[in-house]
Protein backbone atom coordinates (compact mmCIF):
# COMPACT_ATOMS: atom_id res chain seq x y z
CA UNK A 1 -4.81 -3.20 -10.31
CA UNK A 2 -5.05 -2.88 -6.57
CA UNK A 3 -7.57 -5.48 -4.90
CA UNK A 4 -10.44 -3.49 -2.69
CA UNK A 5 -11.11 -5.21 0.98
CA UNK A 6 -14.17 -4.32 2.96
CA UNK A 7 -14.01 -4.74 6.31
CA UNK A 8 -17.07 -4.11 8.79
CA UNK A 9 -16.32 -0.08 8.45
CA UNK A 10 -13.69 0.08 5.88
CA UNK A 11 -13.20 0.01 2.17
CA UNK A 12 -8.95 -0.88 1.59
CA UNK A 13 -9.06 0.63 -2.12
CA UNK A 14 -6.57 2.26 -4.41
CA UNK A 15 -5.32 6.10 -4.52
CA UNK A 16 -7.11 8.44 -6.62
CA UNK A 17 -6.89 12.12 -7.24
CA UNK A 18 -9.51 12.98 -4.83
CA UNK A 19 -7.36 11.73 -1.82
CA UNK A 20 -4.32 13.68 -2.78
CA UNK A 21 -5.07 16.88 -0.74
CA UNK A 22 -6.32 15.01 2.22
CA UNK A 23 -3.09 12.99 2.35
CA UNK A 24 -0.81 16.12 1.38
CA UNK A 25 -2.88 17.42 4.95
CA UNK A 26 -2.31 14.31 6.46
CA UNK A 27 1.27 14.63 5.62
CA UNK A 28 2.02 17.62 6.91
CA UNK A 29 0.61 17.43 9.88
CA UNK A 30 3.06 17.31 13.14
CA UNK A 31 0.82 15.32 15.48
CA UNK A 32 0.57 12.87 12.54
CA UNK A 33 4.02 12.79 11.46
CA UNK A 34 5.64 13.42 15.38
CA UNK A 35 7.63 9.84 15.07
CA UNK A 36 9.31 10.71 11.91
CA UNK A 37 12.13 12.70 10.75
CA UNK A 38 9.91 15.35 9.33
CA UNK A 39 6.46 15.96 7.85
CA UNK A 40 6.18 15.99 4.17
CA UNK A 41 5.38 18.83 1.74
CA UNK A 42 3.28 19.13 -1.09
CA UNK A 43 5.43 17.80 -3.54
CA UNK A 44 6.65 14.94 -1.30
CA UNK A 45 3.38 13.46 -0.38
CA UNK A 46 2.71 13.11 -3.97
CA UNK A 47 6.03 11.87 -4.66
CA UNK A 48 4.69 9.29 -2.20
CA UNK A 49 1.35 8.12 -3.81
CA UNK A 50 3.01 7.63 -7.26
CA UNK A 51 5.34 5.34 -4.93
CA UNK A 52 2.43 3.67 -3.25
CA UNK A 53 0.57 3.10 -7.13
CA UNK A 54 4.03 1.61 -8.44
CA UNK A 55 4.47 -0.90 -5.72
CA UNK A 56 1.27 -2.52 -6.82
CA UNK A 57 2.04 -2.02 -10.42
CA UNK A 58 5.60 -3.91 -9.80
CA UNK A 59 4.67 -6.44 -6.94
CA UNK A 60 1.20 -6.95 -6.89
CA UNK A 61 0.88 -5.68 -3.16
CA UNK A 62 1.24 -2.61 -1.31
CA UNK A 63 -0.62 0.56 1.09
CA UNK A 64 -4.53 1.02 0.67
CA UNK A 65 -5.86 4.28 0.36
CA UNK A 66 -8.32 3.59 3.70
CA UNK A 67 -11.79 5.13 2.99
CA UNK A 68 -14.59 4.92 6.28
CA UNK A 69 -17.63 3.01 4.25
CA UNK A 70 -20.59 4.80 5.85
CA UNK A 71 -18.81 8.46 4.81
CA UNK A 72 -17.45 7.88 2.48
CA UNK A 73 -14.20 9.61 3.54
CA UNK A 74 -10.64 8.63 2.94
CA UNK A 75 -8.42 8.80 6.56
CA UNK A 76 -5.13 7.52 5.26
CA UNK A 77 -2.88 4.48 4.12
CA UNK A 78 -2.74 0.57 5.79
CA UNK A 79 -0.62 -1.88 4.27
CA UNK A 80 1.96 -3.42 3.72
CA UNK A 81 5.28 -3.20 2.64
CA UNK A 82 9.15 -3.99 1.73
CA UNK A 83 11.57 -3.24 5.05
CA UNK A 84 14.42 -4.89 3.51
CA UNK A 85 16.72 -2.66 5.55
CA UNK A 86 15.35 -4.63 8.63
CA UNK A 87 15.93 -8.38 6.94
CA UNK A 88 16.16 -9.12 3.03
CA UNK A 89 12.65 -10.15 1.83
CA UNK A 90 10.98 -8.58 5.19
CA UNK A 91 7.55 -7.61 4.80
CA UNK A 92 5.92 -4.41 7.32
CA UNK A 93 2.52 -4.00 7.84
CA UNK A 94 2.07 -0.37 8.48
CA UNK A 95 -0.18 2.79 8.63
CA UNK A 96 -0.62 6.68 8.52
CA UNK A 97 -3.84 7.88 9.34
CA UNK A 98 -4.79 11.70 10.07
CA UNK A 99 -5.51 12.89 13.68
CA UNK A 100 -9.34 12.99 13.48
CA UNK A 101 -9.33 8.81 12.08
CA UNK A 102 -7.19 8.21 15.79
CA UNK A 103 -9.09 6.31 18.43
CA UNK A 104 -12.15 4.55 16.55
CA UNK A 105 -10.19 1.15 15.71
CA UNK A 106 -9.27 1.68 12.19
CA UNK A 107 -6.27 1.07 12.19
CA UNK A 108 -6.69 -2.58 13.80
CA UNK A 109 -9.18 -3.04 11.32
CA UNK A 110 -7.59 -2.22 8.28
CA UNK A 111 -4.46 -4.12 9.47
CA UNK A 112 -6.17 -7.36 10.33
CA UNK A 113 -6.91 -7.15 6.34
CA UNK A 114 -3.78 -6.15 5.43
CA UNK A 115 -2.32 -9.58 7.67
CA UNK A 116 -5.05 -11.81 6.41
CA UNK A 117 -4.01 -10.65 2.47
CA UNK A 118 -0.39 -11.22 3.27
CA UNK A 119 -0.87 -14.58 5.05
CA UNK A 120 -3.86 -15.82 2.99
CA UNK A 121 -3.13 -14.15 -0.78
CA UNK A 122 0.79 -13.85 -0.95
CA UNK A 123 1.90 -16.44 0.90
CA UNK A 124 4.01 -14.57 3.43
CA UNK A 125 6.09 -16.17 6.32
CA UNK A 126 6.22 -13.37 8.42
CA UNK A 127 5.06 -9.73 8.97
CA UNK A 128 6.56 -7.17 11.14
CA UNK A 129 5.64 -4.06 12.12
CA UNK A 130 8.15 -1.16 14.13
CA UNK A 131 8.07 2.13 15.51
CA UNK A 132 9.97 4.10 18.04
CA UNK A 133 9.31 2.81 21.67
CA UNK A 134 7.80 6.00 22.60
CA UNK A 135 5.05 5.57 19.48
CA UNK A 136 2.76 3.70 22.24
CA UNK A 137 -0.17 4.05 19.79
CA UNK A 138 1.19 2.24 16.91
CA UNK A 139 2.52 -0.38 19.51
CA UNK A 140 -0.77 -0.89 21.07
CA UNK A 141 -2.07 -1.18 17.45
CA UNK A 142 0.93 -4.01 16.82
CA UNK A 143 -0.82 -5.94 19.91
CA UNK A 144 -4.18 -5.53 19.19
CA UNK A 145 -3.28 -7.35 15.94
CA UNK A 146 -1.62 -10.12 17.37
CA UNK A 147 2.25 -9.46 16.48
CA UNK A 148 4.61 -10.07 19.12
CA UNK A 149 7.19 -7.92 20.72
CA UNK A 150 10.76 -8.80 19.93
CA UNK A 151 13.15 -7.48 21.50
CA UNK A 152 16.19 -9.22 20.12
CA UNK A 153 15.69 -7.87 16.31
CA UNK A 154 15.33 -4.31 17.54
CA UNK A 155 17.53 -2.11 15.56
CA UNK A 156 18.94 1.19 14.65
CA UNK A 157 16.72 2.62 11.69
CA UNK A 158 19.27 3.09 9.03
CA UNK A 159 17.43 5.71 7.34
CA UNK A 160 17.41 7.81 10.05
CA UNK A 161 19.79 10.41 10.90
CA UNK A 162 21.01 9.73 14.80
CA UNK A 163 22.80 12.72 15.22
CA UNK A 164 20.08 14.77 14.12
CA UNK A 165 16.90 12.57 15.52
CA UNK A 166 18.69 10.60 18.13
CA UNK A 167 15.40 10.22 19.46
CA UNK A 168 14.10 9.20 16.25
CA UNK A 169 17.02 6.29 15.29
CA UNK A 170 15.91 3.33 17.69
CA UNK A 171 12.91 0.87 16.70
CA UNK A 172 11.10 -1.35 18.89
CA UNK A 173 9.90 -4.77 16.11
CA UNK A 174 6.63 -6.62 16.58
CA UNK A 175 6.55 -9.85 14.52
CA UNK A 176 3.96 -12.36 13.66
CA UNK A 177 4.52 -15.66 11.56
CA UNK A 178 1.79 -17.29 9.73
CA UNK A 179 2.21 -20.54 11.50
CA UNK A 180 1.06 -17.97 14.57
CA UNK A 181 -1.66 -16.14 12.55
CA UNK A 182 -2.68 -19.36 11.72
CA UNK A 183 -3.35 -20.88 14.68
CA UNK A 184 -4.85 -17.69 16.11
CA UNK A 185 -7.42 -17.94 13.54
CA UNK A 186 -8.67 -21.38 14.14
CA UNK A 187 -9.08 -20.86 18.14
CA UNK A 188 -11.26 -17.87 17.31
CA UNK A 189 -14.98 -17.67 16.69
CA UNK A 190 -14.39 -14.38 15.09
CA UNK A 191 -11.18 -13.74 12.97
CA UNK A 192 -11.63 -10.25 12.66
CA UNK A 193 -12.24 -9.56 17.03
């Protein structure tokens, strides 16, 4: 069962059949997809979702289907999860959202909650996030929620082709600890600002 978090504008829910085509659209959109390999079809964006509803089946944590309360409308996924490749046990707080979502603070929203469920409900150490250094959206998202740049633990993505998306390969990490998250908590009045 996936957990639902309201923010101020948000509902964090899980998938359902309703957002499939929106997310397919999402998905195969080149604006939306322009820092990865290539967009997804049909078939792969589904292939996705069932991924997405697993994860919580198997771990108990995972990417929200992000709805905007006062549509309601579903814009995309926040979240987190398993990077692994980066670090063994390394947990990612990421997010897709399509074009039109871009620009009205969603996705800090959304990934405050996604941070304060990692930190506060599963315990976690540490969450990164990483994206190409020329994604200066997501970045500016990774500094609006408080992670930190980290320029030592950059790396080559290894699921990424270099020869055939050399621009593609190299990722910039952002990571926050909870000792950190902690602390930024208690000096502000307002956790979610």
């Amino acid at each position: 069962m996936v957990p639902e978090l309201r923010t101020e504008r948000l509902l964090l829910r899980g998938f359902t059949g309703a957002d499939r085509d929106t997310f397919a659209a999402l998905n195969a959109d080149p604006v939306v997809m322009e820092h990865f390999p290539s967009t997804l079809d049909r078939a792969a964006s589904d292939d996705l979702v069932e991924r997405i509803e697993a994860a919580w089946d198997e771990r108990g944590w995972g990417l929200w289907a992000v709805e905007v309360a006062a549509g309601p409308r579903f814009i995309g996924y926040v979240g987190l999860w398993p990077a692994g490749f980066v670090a063994p046990g390394t947990v990612e707080v990421g997010w897709r959202l399509a074009r039109e979502a871009w620009g009205h603070g969603y996705a800090p929203e959304a990934a405050r909650a996604s941070l304060r469920f990692g930190f506060e409900d599963l315990g976690l150490a540490e969450i990164v996030s990483f994206t190409v250094p020329q994604n200066l959206n997501s970045r500016r998202v990774m500094e609006k929620i408080g992670l930190q740049r980290r320029p030592d633990r950059d790396f080559v993505h290894p699921n990424v082709d270099p020869e055939a998306h050399p621009h593609l390969s190299r990722h910039v990490l952002y990571a926050l600890g909870a000792d950190d998250w902690r602390a930024r908590r208690a000096a502000s009045d307002s956790p979610d600002k």
